[in-house]
PDB file of N, CA and C in Angstrom:
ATOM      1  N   UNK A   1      22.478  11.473  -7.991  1.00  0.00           N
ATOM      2  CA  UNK A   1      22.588  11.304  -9.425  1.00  0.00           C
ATOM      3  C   UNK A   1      21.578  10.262  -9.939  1.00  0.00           C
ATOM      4  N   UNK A   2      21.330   9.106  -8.897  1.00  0.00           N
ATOM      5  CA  UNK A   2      19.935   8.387  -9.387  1.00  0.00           C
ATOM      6  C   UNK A   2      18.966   8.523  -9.259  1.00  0.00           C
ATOM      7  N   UNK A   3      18.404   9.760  -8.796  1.00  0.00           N
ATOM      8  CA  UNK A   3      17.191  10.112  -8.606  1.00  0.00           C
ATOM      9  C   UNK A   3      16.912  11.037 -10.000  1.00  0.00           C
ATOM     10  N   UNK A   4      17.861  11.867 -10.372  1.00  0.00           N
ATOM     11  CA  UNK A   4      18.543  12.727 -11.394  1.00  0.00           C
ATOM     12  C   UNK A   4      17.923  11.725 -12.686  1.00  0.00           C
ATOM     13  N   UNK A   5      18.654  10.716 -13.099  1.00  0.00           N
ATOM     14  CA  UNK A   5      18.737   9.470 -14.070  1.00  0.00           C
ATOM     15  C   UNK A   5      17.199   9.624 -13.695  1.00  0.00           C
ATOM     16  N   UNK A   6      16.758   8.760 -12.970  1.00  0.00           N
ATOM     17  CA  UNK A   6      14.929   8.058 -12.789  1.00  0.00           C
ATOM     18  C   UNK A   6      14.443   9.008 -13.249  1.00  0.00           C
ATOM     19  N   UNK A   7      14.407  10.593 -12.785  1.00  0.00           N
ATOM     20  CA  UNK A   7      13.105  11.669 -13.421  1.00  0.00           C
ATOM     21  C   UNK A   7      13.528  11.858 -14.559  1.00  0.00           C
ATOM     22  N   UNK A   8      14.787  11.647 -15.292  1.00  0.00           N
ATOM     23  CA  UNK A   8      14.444  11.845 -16.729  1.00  0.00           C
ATOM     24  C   UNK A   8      14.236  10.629 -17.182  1.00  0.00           C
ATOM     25  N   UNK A   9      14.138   9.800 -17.363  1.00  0.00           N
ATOM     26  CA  UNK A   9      13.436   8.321 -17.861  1.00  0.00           C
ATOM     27  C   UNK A   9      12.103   8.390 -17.728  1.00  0.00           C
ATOM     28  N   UNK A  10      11.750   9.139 -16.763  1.00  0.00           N
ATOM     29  CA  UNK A  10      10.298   9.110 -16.283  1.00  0.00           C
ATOM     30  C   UNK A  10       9.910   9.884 -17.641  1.00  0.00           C
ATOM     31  N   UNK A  11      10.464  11.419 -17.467  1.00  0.00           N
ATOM     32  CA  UNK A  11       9.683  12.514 -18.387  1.00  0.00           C
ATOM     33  C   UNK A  11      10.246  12.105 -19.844  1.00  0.00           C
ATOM     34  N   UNK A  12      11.417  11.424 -20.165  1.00  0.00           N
ATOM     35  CA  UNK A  12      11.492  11.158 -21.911  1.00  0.00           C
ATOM     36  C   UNK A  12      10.266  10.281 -22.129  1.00  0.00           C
ATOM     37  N   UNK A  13      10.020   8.953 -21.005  1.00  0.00           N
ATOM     38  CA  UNK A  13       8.720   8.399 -21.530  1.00  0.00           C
ATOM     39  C   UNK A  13       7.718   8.914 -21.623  1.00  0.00           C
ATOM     40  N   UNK A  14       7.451   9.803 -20.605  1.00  0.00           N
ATOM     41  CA  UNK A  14       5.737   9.890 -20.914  1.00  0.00           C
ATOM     42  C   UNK A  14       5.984  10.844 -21.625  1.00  0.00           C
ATOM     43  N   UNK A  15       6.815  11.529 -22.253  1.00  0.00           N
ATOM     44  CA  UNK A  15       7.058  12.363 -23.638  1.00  0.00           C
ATOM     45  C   UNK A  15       6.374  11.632 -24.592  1.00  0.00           C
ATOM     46  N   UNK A  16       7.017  10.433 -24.640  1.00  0.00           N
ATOM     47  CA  UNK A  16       7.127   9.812 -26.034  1.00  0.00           C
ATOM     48  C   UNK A  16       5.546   8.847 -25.801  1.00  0.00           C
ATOM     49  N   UNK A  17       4.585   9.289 -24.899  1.00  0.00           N
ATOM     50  CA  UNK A  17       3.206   9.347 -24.363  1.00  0.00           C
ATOM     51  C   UNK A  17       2.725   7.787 -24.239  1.00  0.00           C
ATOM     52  N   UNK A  18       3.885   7.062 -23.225  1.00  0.00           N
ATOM     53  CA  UNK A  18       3.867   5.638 -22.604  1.00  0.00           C
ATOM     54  C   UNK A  18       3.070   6.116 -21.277  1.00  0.00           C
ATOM     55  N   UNK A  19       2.337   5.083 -21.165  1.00  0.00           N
ATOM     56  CA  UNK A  19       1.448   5.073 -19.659  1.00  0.00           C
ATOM     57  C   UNK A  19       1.774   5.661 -18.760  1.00  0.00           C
ATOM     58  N   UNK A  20       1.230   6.674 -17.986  1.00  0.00           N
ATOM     59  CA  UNK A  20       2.199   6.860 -16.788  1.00  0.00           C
ATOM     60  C   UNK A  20       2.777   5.641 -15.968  1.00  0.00           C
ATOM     61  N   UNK A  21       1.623   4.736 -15.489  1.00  0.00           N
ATOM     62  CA  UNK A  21       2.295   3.323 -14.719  1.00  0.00           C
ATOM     63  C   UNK A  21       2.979   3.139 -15.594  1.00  0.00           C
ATOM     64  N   UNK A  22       3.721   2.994 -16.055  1.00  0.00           N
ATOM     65  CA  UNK A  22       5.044   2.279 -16.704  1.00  0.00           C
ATOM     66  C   UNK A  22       6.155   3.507 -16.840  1.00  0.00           C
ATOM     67  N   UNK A  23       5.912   4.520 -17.564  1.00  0.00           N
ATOM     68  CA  UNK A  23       6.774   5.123 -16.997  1.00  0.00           C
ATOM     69  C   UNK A  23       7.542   5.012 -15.778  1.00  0.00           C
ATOM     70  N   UNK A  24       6.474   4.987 -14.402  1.00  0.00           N
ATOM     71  CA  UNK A  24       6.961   5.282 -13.301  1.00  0.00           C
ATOM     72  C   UNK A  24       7.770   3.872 -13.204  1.00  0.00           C
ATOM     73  N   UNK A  25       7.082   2.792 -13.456  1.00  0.00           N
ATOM     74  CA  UNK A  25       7.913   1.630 -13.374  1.00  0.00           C
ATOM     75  C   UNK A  25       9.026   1.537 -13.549  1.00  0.00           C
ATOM     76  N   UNK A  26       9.294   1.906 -15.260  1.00  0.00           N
ATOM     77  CA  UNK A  26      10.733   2.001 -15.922  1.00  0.00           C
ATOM     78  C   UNK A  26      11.562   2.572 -15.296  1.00  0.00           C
ATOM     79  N   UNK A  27      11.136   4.029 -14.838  1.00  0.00           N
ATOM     80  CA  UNK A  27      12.102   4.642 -13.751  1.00  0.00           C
ATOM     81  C   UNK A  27      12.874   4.043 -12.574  1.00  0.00           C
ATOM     82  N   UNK A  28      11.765   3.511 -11.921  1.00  0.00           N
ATOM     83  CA  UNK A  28      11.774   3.162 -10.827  1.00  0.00           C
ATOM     84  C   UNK A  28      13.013   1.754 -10.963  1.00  0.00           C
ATOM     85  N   UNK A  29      12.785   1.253 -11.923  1.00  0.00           N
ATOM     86  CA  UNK A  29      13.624  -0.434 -12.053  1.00  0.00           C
ATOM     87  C   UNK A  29      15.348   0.387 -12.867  1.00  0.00           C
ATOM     88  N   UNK A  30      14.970   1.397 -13.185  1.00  0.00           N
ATOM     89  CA  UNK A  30      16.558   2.215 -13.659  1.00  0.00           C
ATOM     90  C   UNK A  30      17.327   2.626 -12.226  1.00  0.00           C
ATOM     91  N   UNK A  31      16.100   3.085 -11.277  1.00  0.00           N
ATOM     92  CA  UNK A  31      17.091   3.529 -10.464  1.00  0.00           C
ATOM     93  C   UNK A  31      17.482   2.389  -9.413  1.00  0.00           C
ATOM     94  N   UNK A  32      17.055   1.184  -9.473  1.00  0.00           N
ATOM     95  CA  UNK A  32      17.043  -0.007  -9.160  1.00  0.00           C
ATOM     96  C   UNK A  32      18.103  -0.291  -9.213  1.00  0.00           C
ATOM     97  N   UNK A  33      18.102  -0.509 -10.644  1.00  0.00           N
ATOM     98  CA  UNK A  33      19.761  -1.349 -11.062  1.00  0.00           C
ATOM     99  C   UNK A  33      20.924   0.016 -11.129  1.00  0.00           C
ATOM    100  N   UNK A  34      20.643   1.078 -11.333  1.00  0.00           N
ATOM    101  CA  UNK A  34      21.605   2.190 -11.103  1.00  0.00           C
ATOM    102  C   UNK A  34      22.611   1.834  -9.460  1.00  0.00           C
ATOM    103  N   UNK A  35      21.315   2.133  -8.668  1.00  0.00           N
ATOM    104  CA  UNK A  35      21.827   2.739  -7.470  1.00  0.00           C
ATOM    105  C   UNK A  35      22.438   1.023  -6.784  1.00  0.00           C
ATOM    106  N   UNK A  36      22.145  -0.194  -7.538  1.00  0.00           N
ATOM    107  CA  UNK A  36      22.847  -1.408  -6.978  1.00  0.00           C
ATOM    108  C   UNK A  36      21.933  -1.931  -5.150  1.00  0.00           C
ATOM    109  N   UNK A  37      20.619  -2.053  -5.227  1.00  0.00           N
ATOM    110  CA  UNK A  37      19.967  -2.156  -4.265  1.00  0.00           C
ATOM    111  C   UNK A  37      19.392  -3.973  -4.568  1.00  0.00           C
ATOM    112  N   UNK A  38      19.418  -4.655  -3.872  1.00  0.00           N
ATOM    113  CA  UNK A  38      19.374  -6.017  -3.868  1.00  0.00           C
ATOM    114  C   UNK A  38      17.496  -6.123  -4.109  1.00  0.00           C
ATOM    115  N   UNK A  39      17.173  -7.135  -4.532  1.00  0.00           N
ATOM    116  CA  UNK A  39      15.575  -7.360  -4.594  1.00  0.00           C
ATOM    117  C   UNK A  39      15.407  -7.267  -3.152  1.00  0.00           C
ATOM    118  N   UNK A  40      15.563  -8.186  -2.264  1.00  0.00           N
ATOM    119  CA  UNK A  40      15.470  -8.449  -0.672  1.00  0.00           C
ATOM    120  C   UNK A  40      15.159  -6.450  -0.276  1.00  0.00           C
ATOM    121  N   UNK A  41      16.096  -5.745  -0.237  1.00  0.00           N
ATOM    122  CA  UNK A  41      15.846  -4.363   0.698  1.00  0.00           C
ATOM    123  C   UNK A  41      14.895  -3.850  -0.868  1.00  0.00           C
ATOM    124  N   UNK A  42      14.746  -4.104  -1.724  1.00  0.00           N
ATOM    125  CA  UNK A  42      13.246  -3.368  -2.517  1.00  0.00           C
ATOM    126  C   UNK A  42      11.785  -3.720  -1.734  1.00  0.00           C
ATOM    127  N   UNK A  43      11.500  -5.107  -1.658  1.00  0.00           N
ATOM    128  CA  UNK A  43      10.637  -5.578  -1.015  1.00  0.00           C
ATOM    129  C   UNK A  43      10.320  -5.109   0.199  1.00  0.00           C
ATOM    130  N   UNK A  44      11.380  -5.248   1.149  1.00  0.00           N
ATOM    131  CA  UNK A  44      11.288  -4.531   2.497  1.00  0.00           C
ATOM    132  C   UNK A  44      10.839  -3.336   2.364  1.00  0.00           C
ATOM    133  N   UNK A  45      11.349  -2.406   1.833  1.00  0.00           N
ATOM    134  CA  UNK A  45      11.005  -0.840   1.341  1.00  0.00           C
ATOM    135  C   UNK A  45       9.532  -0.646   1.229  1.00  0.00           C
ATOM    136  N   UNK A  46       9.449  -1.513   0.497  1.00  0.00           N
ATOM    137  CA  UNK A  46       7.826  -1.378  -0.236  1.00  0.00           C
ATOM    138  C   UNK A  46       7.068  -2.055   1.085  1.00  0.00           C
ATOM    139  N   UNK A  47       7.159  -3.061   1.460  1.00  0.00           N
ATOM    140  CA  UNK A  47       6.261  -3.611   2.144  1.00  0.00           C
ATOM    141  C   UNK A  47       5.921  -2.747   3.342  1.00  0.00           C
ATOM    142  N   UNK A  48       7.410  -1.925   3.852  1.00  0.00           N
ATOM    143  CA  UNK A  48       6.823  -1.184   5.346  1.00  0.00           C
ATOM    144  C   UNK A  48       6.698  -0.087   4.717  1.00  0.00           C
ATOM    145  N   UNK A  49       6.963   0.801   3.596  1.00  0.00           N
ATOM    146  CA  UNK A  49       6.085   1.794   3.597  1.00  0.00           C
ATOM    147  C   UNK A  49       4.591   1.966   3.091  1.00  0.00           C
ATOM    148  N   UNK A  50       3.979   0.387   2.823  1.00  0.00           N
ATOM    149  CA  UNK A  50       2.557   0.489   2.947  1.00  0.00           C
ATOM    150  C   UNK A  50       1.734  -0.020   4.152  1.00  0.00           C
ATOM    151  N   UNK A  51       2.730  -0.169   4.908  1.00  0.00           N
ATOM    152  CA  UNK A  51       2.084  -0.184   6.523  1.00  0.00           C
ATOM    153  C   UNK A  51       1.982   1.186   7.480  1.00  0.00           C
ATOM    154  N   UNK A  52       0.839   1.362   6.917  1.00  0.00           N
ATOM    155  CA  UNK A  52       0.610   2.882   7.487  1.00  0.00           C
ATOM    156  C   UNK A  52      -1.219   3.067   7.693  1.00  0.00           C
ATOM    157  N   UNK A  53      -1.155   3.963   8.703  1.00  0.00           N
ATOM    158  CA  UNK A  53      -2.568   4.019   9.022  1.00  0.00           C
ATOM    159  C   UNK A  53      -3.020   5.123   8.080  1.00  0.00           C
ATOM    160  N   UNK A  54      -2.286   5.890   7.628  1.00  0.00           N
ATOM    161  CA  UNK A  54      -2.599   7.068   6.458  1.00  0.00           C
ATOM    162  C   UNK A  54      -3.145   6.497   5.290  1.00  0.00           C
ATOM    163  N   UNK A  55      -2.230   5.687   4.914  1.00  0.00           N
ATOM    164  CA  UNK A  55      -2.555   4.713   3.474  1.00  0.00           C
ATOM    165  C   UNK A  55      -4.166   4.260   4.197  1.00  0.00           C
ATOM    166  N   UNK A  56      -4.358   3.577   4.887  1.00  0.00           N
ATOM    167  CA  UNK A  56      -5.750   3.133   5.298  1.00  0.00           C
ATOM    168  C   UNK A  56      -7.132   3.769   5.071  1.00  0.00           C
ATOM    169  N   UNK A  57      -6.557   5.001   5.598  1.00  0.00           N
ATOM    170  CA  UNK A  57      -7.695   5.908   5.707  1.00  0.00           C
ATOM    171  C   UNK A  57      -8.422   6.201   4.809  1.00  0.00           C
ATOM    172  N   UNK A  58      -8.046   6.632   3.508  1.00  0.00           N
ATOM    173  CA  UNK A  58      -8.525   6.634   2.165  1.00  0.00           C
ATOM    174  C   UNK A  58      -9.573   5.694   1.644  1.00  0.00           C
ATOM    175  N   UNK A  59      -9.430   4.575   1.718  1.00  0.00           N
ATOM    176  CA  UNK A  59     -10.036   3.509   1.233  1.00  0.00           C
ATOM    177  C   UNK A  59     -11.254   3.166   2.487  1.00  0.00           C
ATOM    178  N   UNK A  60     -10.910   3.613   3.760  1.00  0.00           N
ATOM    179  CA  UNK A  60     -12.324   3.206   4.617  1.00  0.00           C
ATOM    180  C   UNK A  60     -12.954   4.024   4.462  1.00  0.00           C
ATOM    181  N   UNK A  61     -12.207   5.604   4.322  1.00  0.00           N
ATOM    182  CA  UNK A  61     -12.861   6.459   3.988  1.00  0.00           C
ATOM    183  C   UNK A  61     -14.537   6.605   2.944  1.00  0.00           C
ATOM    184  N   UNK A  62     -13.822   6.051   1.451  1.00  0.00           N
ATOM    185  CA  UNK A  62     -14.445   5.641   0.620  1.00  0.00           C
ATOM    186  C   UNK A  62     -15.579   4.829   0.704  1.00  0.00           C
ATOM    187  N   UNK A  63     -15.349   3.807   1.812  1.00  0.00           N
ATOM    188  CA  UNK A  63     -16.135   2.630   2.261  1.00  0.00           C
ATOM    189  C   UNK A  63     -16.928   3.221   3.000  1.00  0.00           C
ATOM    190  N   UNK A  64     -16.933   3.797   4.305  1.00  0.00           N
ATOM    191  CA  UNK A  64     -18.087   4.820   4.917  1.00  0.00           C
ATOM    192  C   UNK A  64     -19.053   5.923   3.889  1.00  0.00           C
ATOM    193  N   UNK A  65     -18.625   6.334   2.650  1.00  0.00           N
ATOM    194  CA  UNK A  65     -19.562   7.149   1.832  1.00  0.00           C
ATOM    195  C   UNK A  65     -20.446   6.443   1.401  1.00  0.00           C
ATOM    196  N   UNK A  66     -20.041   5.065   0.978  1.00  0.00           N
ATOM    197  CA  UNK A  66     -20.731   4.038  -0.001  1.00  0.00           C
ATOM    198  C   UNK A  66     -21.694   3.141   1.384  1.00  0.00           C
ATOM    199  N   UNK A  67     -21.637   3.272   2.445  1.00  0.00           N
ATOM    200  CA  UNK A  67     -22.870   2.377   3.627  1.00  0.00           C
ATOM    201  C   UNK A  67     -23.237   4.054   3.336  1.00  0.00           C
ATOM    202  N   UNK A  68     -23.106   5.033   3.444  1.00  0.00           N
ATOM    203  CA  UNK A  68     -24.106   6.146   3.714  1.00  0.00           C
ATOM    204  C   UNK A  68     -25.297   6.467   2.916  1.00  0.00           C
ATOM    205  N   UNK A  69     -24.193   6.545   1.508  1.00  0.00           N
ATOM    206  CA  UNK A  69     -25.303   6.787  -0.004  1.00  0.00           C
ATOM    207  C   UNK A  69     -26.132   5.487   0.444  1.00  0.00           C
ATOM    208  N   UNK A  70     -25.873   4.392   0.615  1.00  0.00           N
ATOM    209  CA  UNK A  70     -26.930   3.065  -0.064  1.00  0.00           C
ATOM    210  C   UNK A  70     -27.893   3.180   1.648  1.00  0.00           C
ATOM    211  N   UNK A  71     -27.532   3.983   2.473  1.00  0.00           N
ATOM    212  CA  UNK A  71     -28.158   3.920   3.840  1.00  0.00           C
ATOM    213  C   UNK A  71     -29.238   4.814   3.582  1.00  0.00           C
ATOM    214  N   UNK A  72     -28.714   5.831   2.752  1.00  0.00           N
ATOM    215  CA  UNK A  72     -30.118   6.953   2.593  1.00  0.00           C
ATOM    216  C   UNK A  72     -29.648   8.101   3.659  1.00  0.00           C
ATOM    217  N   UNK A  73     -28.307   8.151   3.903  1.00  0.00           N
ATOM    218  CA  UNK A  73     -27.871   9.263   4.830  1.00  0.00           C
ATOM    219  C   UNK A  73     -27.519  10.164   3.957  1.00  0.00           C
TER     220      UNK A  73
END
């Protein structure tokens, strides 16, 4: 039911044509205080699911195009 709640908060805002980042925010801090989750296990959440070698890849990715272009490869 709080996931339910969050996607419509999400889609009435960016209806009413608020940023997506904030939208997602607003959502995100509804289903926050909805679902009764302490700051402490938000943080945790967040912190290990950006410990990932996937997340990484993208951004070195990016970084290897940019030595290539300026390399003349």
């Amino acid at each position: 039911m709080e996931v339910l709640i969050s996607i419509l908060v999400i889609s009435v805002l960016s209806l009413l044509s608020m940023p997506v980042a904030f939208s997602f925010l607003a959502g995100s801090l509804v289903y926050f205080v909805i679902s009764g989750k302490t700051l402490g296990s938000i943080a945790s959440a967040s912190f290990y699911s950006m410990d990932s070698y996937a997340l990484l890849a993208l951004p070195l990715f990016l970084l290897a195009g940019e030595i290539m272009e300026r390399g003349g490869i």
